[in-house]
C-alpha atoms as a PDB file:
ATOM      1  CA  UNK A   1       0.000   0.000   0.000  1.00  0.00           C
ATOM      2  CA  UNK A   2       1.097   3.586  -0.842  1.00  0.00           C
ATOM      3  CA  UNK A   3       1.159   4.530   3.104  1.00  0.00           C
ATOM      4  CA  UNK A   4       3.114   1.342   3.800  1.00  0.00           C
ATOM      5  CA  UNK A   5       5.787   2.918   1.352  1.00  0.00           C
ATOM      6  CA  UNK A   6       5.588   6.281   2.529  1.00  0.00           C
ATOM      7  CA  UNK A   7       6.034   5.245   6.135  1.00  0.00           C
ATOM      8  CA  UNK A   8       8.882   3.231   5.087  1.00  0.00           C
ATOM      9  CA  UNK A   9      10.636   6.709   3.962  1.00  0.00           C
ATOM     10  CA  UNK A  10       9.689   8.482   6.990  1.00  0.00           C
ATOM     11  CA  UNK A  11      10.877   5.703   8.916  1.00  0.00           C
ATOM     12  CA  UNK A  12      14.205   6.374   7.068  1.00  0.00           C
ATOM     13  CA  UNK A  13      14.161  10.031   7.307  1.00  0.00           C
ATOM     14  CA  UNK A  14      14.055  10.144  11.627  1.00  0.00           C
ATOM     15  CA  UNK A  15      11.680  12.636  11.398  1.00  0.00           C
ATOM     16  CA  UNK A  16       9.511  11.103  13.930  1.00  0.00           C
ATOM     17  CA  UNK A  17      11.924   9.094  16.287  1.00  0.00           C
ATOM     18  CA  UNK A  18      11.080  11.553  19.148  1.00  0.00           C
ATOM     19  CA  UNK A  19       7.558  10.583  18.684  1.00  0.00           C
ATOM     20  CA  UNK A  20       7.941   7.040  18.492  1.00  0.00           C
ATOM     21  CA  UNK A  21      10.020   6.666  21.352  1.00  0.00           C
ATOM     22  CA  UNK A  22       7.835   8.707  23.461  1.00  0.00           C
ATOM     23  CA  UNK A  23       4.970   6.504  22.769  1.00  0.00           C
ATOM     24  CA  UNK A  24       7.037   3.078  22.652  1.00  0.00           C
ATOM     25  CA  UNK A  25       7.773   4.058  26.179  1.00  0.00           C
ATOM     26  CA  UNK A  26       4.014   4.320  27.089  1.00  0.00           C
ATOM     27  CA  UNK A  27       4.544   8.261  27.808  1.00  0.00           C
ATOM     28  CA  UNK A  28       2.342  10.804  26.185  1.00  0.00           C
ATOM     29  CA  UNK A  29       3.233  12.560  23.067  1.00  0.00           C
ATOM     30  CA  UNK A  30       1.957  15.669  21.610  1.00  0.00           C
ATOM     31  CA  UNK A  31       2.803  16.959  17.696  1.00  0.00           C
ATOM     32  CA  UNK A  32       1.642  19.916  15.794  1.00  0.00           C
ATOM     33  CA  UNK A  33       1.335  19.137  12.175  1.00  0.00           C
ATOM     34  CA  UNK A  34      -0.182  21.522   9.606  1.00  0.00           C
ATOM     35  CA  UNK A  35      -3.796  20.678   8.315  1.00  0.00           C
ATOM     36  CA  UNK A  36      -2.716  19.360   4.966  1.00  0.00           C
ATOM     37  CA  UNK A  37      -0.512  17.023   6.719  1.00  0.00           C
ATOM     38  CA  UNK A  38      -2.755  15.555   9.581  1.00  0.00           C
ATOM     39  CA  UNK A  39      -4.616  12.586   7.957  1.00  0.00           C
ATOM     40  CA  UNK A  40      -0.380  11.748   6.408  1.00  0.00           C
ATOM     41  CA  UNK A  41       1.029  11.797   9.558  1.00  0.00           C
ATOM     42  CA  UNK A  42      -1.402  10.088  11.457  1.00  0.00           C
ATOM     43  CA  UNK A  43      -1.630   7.083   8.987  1.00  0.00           C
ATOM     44  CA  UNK A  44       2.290   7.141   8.725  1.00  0.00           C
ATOM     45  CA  UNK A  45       2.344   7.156  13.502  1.00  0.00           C
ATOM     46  CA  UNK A  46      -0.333   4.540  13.126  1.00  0.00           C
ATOM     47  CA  UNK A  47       1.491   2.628  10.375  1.00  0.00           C
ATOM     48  CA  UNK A  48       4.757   2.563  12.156  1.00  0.00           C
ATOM     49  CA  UNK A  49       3.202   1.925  15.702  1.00  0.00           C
ATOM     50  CA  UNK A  50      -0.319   0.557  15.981  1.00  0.00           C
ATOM     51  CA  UNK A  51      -2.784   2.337  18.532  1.00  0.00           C
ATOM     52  CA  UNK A  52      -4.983   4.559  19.816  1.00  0.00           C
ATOM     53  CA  UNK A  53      -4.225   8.033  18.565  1.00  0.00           C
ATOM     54  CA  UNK A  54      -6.512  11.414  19.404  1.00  0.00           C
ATOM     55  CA  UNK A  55      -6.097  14.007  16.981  1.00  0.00           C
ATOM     56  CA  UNK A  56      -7.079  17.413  17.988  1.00  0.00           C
ATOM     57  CA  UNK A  57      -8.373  19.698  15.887  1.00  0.00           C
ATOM     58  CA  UNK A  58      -9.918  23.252  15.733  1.00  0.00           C
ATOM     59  CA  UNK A  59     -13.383  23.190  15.184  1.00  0.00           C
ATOM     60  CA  UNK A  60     -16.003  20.845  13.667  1.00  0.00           C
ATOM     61  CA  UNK A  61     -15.327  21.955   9.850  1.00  0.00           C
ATOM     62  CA  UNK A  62     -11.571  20.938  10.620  1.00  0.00           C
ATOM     63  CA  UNK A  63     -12.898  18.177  12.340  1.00  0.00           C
ATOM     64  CA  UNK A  64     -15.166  16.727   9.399  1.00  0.00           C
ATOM     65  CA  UNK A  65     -12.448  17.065   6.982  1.00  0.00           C
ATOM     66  CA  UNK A  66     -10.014  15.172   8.791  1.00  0.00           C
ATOM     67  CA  UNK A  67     -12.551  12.420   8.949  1.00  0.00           C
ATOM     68  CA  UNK A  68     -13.146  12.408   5.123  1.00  0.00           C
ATOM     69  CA  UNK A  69      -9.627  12.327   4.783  1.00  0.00           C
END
């Protein structure tokens, strides 16, 4: 799958080590990420390590969109 492969070059890229290690340590982790990104990164988080995620967003129009995404 396309998300498989672009995990696979974030996974590469370190951008999200802090992230992962936070949450492979059972701690908390927060990250902003612009709107056109959200839906990306939180396939990519959940790709890399399977979970329950809560994404925050501002409003119920940003809120509907990142559930259509």
């Amino acid at each position: 799958m396309l998300i498989d492969s672009l995990a696979t070059v974030i996974r590469a890229s370190h951008a999200l080590d802090d992230i992962t290690a936070r949450l492979d340590s059972g701690a908390d982790a927060a990250l902003g990420v612009a709107s056109s990104a959200r839906a990306f990164v939180t396939a990519a988080l959940f790709t890399l390590r399977p979970g329950c995620y809560l994404v925050a967003v501002p409003g119920e129009e940003a809120a509907e969109g990142f559930a259509r995404s």
